[in-house]
N, C-alpha and C. Protein backbone atom coordinates (compact mmCIF):
# COMPACT_ATOMS: atom_id res chain seq x y z
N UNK A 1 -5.60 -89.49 34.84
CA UNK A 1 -5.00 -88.68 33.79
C UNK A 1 -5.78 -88.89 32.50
N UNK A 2 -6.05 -88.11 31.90
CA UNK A 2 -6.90 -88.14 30.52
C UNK A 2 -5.56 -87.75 29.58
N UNK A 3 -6.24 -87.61 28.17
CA UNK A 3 -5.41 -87.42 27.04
C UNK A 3 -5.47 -85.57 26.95
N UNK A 4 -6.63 -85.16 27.26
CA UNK A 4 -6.31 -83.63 27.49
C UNK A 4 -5.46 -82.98 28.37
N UNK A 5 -4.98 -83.60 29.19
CA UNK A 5 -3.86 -83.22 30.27
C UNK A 5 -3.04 -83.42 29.02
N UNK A 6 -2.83 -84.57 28.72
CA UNK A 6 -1.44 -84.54 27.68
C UNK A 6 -1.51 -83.51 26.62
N UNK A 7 -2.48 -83.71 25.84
CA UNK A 7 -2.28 -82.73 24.15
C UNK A 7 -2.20 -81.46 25.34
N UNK A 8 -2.78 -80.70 26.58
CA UNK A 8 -2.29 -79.58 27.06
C UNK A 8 -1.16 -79.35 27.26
N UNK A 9 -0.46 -80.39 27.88
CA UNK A 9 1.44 -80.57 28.23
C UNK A 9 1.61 -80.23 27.02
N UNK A 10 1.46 -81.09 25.86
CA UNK A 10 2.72 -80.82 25.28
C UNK A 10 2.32 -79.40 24.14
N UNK A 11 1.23 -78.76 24.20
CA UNK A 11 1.19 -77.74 23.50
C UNK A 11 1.69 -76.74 24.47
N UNK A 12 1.78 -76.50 25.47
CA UNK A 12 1.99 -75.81 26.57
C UNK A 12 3.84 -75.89 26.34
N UNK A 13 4.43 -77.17 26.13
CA UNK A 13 5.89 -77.43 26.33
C UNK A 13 6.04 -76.66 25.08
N UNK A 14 5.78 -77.03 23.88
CA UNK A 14 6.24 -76.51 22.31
C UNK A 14 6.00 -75.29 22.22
N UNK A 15 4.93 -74.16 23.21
CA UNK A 15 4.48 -72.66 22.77
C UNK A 15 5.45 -71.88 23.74
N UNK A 16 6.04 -72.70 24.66
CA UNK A 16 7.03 -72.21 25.42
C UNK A 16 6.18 -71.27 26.85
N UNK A 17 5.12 -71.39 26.29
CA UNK A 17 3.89 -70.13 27.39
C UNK A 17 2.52 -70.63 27.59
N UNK A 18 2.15 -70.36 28.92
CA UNK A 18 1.01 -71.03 29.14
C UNK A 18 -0.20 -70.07 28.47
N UNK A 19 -0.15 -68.22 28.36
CA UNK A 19 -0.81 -67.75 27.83
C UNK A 19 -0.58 -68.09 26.49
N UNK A 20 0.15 -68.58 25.03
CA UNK A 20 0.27 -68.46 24.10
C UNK A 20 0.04 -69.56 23.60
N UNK A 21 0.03 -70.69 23.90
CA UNK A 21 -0.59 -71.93 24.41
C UNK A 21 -2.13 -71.93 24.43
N UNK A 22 -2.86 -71.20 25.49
CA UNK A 22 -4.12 -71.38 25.86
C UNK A 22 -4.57 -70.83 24.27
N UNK A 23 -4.34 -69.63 24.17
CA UNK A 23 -4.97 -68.65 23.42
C UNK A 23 -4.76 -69.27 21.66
N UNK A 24 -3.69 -69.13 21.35
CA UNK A 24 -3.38 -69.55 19.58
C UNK A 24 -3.74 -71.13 19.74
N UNK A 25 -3.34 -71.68 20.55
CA UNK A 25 -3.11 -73.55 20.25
C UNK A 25 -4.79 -74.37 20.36
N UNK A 26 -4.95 -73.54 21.86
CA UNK A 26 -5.90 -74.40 22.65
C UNK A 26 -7.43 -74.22 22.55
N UNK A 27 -7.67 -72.40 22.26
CA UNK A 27 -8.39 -71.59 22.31
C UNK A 27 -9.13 -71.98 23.51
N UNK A 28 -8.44 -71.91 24.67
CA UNK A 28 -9.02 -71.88 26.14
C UNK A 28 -8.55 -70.54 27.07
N UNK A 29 -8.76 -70.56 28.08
CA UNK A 29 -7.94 -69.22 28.82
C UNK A 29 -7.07 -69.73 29.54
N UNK A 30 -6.36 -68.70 29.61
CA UNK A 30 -4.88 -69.06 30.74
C UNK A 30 -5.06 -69.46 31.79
N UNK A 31 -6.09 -69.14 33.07
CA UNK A 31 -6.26 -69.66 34.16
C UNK A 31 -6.90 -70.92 33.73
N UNK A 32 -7.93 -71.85 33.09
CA UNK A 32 -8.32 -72.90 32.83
C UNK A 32 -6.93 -73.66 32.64
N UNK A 33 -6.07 -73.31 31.34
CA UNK A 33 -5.18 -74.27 31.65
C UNK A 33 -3.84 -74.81 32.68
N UNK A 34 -3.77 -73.35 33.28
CA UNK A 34 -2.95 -73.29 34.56
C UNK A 34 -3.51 -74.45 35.36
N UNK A 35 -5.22 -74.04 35.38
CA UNK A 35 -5.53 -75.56 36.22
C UNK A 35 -5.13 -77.00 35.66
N UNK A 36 -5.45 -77.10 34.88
CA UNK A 36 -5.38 -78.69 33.83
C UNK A 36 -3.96 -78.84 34.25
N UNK A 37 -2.88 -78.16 34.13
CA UNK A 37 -1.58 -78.39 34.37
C UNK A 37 -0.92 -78.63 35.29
N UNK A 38 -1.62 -78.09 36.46
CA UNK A 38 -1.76 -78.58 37.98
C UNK A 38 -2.11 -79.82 38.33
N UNK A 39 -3.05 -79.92 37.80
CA UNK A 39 -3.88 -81.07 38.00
C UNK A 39 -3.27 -82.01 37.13
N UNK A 40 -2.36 -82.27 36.51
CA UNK A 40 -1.25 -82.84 35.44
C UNK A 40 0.04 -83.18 36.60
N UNK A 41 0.34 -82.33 37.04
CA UNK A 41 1.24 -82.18 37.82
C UNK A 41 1.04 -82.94 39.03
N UNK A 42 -0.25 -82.67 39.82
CA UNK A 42 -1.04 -83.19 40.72
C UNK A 42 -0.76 -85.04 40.56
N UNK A 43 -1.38 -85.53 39.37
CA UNK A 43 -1.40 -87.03 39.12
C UNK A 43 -0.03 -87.33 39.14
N UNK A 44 0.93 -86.70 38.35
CA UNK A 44 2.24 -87.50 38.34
C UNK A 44 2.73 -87.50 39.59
N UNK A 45 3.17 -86.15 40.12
CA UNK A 45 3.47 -86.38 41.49
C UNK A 45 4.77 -85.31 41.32
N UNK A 46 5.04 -85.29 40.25
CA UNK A 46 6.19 -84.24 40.25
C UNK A 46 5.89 -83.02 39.33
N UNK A 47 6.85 -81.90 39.76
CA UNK A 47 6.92 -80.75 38.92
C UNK A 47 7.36 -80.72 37.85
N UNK A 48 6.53 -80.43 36.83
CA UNK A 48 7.33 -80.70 35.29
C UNK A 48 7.18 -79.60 34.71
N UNK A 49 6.66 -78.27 35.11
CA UNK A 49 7.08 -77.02 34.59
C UNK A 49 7.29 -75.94 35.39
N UNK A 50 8.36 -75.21 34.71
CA UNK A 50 8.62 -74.04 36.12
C UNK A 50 8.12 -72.66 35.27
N UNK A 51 7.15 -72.01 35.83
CA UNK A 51 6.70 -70.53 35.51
C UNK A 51 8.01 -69.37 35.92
N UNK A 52 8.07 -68.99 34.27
CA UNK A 52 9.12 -67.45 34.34
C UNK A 52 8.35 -66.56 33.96
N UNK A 53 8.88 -65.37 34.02
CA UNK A 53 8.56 -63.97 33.54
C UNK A 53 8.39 -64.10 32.20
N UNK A 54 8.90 -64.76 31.45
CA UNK A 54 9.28 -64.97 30.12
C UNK A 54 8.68 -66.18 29.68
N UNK A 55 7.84 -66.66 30.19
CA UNK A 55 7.11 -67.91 29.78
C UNK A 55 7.31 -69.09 30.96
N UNK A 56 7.63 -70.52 30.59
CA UNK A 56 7.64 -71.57 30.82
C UNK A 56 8.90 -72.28 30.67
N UNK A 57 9.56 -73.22 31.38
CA UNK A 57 10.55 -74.02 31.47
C UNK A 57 10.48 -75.23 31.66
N UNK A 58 10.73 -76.58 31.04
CA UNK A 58 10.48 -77.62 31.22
C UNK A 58 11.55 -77.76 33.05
N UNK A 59 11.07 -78.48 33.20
CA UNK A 59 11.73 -79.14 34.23
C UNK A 59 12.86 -80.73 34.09
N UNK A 60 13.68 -81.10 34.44
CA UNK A 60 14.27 -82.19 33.90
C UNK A 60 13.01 -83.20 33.99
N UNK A 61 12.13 -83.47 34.69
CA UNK A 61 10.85 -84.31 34.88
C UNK A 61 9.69 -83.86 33.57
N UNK A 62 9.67 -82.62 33.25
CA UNK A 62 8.84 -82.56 32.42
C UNK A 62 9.59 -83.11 31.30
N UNK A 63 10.63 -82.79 30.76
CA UNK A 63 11.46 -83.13 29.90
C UNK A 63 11.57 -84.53 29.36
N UNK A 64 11.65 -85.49 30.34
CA UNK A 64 11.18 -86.66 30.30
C UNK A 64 9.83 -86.95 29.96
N UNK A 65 8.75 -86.37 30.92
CA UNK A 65 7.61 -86.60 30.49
C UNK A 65 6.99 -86.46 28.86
N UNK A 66 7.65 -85.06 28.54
CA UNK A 66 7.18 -84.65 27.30
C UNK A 66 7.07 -85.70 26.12
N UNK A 67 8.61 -86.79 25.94
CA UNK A 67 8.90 -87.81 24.95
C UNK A 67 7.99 -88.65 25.34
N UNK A 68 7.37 -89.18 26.27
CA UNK A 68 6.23 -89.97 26.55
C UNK A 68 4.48 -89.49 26.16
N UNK A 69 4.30 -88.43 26.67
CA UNK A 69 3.24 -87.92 26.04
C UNK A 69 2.78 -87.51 25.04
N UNK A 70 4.23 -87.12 23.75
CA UNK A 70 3.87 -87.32 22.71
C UNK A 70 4.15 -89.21 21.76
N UNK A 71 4.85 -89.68 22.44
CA UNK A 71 4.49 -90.62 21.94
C UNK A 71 3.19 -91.31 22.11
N UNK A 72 2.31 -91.56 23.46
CA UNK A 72 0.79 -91.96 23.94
C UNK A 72 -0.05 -90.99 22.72
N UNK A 73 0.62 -89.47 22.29
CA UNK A 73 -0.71 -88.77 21.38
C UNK A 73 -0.61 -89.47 20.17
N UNK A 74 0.55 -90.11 19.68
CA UNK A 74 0.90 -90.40 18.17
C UNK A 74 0.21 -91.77 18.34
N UNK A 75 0.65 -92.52 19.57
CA UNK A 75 -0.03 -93.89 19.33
C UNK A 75 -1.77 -93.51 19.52
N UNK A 76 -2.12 -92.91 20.53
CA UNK A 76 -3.93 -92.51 19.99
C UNK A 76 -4.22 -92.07 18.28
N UNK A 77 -3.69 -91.48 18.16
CA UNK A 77 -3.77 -91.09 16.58
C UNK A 77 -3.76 -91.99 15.66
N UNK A 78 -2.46 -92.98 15.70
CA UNK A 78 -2.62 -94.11 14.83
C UNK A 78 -3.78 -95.38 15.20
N UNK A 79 -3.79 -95.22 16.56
CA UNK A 79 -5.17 -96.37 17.06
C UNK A 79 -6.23 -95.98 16.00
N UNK A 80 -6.84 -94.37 16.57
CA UNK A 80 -7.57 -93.78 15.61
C UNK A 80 -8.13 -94.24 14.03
N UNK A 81 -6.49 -93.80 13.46
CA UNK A 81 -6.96 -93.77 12.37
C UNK A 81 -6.57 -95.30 11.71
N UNK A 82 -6.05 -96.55 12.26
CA UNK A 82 -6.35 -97.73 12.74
C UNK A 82 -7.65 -98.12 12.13
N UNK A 83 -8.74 -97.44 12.92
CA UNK A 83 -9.58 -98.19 13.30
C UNK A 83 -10.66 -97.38 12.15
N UNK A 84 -10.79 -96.14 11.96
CA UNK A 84 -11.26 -96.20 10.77
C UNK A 84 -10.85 -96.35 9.62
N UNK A 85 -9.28 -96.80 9.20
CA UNK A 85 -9.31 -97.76 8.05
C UNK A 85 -9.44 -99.57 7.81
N UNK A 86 -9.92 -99.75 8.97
CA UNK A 86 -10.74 -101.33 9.35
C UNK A 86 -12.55 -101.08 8.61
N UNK A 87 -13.13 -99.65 9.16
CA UNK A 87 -14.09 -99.84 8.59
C UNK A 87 -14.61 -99.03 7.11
N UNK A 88 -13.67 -98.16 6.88
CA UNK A 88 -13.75 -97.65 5.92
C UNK A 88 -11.98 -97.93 4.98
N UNK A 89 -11.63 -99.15 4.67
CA UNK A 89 -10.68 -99.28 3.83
C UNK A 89 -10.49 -98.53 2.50
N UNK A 90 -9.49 -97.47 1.96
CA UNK A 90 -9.49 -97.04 0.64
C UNK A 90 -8.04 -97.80 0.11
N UNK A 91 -7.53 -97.69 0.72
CA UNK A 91 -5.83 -97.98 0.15
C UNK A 91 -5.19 -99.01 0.72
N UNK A 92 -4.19 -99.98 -0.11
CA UNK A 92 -3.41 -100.53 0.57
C UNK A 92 -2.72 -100.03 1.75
N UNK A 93 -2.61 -101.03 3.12
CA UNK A 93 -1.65 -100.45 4.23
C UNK A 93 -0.72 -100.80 4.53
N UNK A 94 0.85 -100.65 5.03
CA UNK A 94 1.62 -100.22 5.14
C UNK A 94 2.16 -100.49 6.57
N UNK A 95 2.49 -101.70 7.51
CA UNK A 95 2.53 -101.17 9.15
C UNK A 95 3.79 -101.30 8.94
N UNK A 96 4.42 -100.09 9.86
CA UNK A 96 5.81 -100.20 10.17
C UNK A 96 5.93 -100.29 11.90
N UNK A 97 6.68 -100.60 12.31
CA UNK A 97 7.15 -100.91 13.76
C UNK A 97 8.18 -100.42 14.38
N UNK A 98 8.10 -100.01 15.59
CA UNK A 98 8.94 -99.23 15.78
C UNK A 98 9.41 -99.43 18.03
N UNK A 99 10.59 -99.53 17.64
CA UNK A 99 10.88 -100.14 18.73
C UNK A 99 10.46 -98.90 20.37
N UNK A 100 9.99 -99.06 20.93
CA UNK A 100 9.06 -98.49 21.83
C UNK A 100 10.39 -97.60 22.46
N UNK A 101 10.03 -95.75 22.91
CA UNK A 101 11.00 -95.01 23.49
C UNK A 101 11.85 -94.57 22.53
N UNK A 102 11.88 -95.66 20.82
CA UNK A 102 12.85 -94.73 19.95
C UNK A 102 12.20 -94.02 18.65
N UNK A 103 10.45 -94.33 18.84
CA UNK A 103 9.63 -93.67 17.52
C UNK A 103 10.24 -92.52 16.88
N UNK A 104 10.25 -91.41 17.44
CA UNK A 104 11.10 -90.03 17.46
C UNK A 104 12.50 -90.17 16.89
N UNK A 105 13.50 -90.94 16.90
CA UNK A 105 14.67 -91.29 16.55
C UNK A 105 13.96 -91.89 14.84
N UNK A 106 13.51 -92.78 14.10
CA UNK A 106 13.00 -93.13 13.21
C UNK A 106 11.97 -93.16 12.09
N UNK A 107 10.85 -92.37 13.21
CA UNK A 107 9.93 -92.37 12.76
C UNK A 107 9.75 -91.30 11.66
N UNK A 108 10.28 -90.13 11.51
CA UNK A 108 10.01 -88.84 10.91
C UNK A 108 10.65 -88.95 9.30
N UNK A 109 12.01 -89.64 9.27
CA UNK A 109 12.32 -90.40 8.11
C UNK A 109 11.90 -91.42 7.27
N UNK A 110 11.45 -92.30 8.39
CA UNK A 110 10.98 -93.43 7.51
C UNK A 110 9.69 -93.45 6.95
N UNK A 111 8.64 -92.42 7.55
CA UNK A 111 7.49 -91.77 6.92
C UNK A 111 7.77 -90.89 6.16
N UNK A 112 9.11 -90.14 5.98
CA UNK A 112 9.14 -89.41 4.71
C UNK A 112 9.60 -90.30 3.53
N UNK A 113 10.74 -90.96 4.01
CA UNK A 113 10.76 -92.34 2.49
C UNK A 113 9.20 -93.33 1.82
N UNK A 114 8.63 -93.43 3.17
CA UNK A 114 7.97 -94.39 2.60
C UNK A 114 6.84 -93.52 2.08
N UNK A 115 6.23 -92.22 2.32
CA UNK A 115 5.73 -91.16 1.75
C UNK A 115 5.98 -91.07 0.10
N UNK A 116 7.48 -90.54 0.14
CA UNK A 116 8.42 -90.26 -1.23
C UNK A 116 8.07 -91.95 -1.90
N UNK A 117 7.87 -92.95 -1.67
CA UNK A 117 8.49 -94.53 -2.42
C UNK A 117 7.07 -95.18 -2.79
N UNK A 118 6.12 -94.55 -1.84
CA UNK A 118 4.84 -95.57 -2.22
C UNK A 118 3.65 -93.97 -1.40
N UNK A 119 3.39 -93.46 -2.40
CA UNK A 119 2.35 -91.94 -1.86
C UNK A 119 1.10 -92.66 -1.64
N UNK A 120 0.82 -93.84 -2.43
CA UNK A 120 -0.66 -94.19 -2.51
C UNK A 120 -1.00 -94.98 -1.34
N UNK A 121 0.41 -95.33 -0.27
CA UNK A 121 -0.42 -96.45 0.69
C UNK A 121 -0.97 -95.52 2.15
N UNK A 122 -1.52 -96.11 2.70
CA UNK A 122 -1.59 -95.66 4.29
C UNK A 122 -1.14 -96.72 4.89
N UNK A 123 0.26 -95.94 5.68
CA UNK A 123 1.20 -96.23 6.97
C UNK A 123 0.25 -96.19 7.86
N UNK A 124 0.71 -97.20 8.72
CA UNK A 124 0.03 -97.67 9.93
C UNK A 124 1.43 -98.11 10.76
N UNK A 125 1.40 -97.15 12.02
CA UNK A 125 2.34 -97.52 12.99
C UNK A 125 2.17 -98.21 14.34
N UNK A 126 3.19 -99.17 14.80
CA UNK A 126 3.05 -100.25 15.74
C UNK A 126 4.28 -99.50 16.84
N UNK A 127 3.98 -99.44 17.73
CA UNK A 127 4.85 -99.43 18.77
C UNK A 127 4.99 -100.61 19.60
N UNK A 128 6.14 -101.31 20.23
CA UNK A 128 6.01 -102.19 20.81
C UNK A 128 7.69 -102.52 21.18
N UNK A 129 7.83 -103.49 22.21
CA UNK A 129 9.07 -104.16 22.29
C UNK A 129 9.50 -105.11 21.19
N UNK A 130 10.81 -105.13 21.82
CA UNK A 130 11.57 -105.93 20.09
C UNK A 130 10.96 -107.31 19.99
N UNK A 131 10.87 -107.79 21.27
CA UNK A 131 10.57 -109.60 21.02
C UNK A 131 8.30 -109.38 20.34
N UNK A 132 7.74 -108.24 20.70
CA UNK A 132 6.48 -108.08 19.86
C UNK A 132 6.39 -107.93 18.72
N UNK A 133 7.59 -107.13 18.39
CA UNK A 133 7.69 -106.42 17.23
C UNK A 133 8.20 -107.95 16.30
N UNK A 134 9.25 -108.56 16.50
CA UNK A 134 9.79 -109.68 16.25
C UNK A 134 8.23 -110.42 15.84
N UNK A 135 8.07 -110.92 17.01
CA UNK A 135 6.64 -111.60 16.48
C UNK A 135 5.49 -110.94 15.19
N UNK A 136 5.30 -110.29 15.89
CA UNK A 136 4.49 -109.34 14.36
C UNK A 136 5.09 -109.50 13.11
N UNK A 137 5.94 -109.39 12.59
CA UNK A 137 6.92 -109.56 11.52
C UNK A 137 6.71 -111.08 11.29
N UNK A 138 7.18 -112.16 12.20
CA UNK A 138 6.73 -113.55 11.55
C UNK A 138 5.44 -114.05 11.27
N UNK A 139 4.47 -113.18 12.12
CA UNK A 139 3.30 -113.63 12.00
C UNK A 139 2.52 -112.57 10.88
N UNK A 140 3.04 -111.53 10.03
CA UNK A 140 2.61 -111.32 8.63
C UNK A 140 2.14 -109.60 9.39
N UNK A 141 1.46 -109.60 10.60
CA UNK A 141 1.18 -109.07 11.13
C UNK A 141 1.81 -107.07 10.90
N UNK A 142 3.05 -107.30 10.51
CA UNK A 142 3.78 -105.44 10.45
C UNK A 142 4.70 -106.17 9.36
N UNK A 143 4.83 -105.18 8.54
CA UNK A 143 5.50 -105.07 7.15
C UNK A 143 7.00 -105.08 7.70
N UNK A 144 7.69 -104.41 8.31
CA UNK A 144 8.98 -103.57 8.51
C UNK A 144 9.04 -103.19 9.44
N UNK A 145 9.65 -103.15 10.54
CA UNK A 145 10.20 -102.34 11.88
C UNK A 145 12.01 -102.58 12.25
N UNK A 146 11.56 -101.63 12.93
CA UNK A 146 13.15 -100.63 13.45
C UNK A 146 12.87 -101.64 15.26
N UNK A 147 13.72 -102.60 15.10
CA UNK A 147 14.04 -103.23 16.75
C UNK A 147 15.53 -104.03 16.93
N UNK A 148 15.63 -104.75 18.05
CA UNK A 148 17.11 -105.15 17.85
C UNK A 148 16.82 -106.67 17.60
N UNK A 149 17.64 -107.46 17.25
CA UNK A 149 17.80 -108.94 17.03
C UNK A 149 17.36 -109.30 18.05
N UNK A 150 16.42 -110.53 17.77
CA UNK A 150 15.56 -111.37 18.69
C UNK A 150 16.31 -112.82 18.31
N UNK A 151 16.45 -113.54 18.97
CA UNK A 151 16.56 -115.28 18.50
C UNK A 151 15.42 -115.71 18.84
N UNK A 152 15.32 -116.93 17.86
CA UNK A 152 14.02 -117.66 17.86
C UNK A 152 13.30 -117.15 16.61
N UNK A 153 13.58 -116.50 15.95
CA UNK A 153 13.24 -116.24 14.72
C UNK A 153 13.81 -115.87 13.38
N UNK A 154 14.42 -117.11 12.94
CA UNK A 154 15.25 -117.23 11.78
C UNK A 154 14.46 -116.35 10.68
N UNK A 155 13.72 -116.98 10.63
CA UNK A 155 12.91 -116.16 9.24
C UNK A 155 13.06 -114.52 8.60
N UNK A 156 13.31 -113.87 9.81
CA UNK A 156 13.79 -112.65 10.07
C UNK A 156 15.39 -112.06 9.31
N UNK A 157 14.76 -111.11 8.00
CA UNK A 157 15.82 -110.29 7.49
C UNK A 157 16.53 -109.29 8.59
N UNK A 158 17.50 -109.01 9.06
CA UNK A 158 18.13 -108.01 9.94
C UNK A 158 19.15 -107.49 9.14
N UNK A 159 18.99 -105.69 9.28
CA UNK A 159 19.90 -105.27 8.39
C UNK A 159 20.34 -104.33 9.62
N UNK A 160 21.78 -104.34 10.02
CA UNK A 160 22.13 -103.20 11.17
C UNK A 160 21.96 -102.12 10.61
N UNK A 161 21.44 -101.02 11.25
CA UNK A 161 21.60 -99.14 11.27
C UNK A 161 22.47 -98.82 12.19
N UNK A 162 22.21 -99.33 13.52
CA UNK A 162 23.09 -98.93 14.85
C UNK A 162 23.30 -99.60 15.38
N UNK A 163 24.46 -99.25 16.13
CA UNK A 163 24.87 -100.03 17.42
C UNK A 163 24.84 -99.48 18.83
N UNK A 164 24.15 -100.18 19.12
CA UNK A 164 24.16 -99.23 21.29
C UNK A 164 24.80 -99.21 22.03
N UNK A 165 25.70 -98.67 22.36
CA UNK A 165 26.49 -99.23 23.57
C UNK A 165 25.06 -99.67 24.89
N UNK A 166 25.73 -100.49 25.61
CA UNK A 166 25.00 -101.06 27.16
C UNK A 166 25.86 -100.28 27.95
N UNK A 167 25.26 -99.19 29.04
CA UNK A 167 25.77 -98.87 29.75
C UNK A 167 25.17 -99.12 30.92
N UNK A 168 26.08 -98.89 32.06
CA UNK A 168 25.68 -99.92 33.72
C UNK A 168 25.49 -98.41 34.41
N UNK A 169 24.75 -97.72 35.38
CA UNK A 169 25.33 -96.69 36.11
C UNK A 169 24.92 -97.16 37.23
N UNK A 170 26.48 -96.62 38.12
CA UNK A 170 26.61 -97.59 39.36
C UNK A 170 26.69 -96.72 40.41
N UNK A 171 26.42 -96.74 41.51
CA UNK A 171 26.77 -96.04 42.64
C UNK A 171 28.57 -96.26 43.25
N UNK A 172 29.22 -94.89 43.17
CA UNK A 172 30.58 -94.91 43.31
C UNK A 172 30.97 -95.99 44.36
N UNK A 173 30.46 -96.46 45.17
CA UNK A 173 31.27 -97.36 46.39
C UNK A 173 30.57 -99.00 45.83
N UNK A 174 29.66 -99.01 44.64
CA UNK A 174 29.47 -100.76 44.29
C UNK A 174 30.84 -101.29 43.66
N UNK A 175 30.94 -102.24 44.26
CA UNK A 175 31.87 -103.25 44.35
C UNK A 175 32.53 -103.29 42.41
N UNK A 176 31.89 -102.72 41.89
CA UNK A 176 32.40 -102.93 40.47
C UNK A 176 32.35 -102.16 39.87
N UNK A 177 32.35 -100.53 40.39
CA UNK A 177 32.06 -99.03 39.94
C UNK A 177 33.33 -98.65 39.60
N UNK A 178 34.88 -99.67 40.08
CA UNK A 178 35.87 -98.92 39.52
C UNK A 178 36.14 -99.81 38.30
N UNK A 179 35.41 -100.75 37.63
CA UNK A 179 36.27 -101.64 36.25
C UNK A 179 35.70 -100.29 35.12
N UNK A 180 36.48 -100.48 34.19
CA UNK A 180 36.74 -99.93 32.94
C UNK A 180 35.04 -100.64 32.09
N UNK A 181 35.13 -101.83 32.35
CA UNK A 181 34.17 -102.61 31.52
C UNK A 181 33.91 -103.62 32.31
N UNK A 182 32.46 -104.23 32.06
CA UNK A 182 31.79 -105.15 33.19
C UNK A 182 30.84 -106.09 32.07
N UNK A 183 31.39 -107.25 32.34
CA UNK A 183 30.68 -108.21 31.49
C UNK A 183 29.15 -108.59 32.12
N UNK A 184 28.09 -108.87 31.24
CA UNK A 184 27.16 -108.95 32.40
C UNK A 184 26.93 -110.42 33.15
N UNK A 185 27.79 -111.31 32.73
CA UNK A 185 28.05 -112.11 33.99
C UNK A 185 28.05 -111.70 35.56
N UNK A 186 28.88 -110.17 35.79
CA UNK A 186 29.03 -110.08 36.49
C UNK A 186 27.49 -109.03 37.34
N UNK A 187 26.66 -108.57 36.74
CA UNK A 187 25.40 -108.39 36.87
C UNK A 187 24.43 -109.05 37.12
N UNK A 188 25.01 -110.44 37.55
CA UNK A 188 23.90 -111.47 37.38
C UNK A 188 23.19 -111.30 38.40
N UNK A 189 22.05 -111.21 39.49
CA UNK A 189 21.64 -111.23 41.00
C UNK A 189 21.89 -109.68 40.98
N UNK A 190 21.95 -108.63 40.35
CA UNK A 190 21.81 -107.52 40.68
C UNK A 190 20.70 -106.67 40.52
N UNK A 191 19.79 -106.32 41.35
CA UNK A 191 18.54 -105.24 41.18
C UNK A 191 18.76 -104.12 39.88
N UNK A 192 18.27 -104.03 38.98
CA UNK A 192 18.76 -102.71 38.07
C UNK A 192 16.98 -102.04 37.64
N UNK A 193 17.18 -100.86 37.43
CA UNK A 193 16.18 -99.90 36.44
C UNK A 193 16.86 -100.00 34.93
N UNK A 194 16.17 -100.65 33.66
CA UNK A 194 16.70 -99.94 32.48
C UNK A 194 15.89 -99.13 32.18
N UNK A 195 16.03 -98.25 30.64
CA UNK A 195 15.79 -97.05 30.47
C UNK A 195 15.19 -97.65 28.59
């Protein structure tokens, strides 16, 4: 999979059409990217767009896919431009952090405040898990990030925004699919996927 399969997905997902897409976004032709999208399709293994009369339809798989592929374009972008303000420094920088799967939930605000509060710096964004993100923060490493409480690191200001619920989803006949609420004691030795 390359990164042009992706920037094709997701201009292809946002134009709603694979001709309107190729032509205004991509300036390629419609059969070229029909292929790329196949061949997109091909690597994952599943169908992530369904062809209408009327354009294009995500698929519940593309749908998913889409929040991933634009997050991989935003993190190339910030690698990017990363790496030429390592060799060409103008401005103070700025890293904020951002807890991995929720960039999109945070990110669009907190680059408009910190835009509006300080115009002269360049933001630099970190994606990562909370216990990385955690670390980065003690080690001087990211200014500010959006993750959940880590222990083991007192040093650490935490100011709540949200709260998550933990939810379990169980197959109707597991032994604990009829409680109201399930402590995770009782999860202990159990196989799970989180999300």
């Amino acid at each position: 999979m390359e990164l042009r399969h992706l920037r094709y997905f997701v201009a292809v997902a946002e134009a709603g059409s694979l001709t309107v897409a190729a032509e205004q976004r991509l300036h390629t032709t419609q059969p070229s990217l029909s292929r790329q999208i196949r061949d997109l399709e091909g690597e994952v293994g599943v169908q992530l767009l369904t062809r209408r009369a009327r354009g294009i339809e995500l698929t519940p798989a593309g749908r998913a896919f889409l929040d991933h592929a634009r997050s991989v374009l935003s993190q190339v972008e910030a690698a990017t431009e990363a790496a030429r303000r390592v060799t060409h420094p103008s401005k103070p920088c700025f890293t904020m952090g951002f807890l991995t799967g929720h960039e999109l939930t945070w990110m669009p605000e907190a680059l408009r405040i910190l835009r509006e509060e300080l115009p002269n710096i360049d933001v630099m964004i970190s994606s990562q898990y909370s216990p990385l993100l955690a670390d980065g923060l003690s080690k001087g490493k990211i200014d500010a990030a959006f993750l959940r409480r880590e222990r083991g690191v007192p040093e650490l200001a935490y100011r709540v925004l949200v709260k998550e619920p933990l939810m379990v989803v169980l197959p109707s006949d597991h032994r604990l699919a009829a409680l109201k609420s399930i402590g995770a004691k009782a999860l202990e030795g159990e196989i799970f996927v989180t999300v």
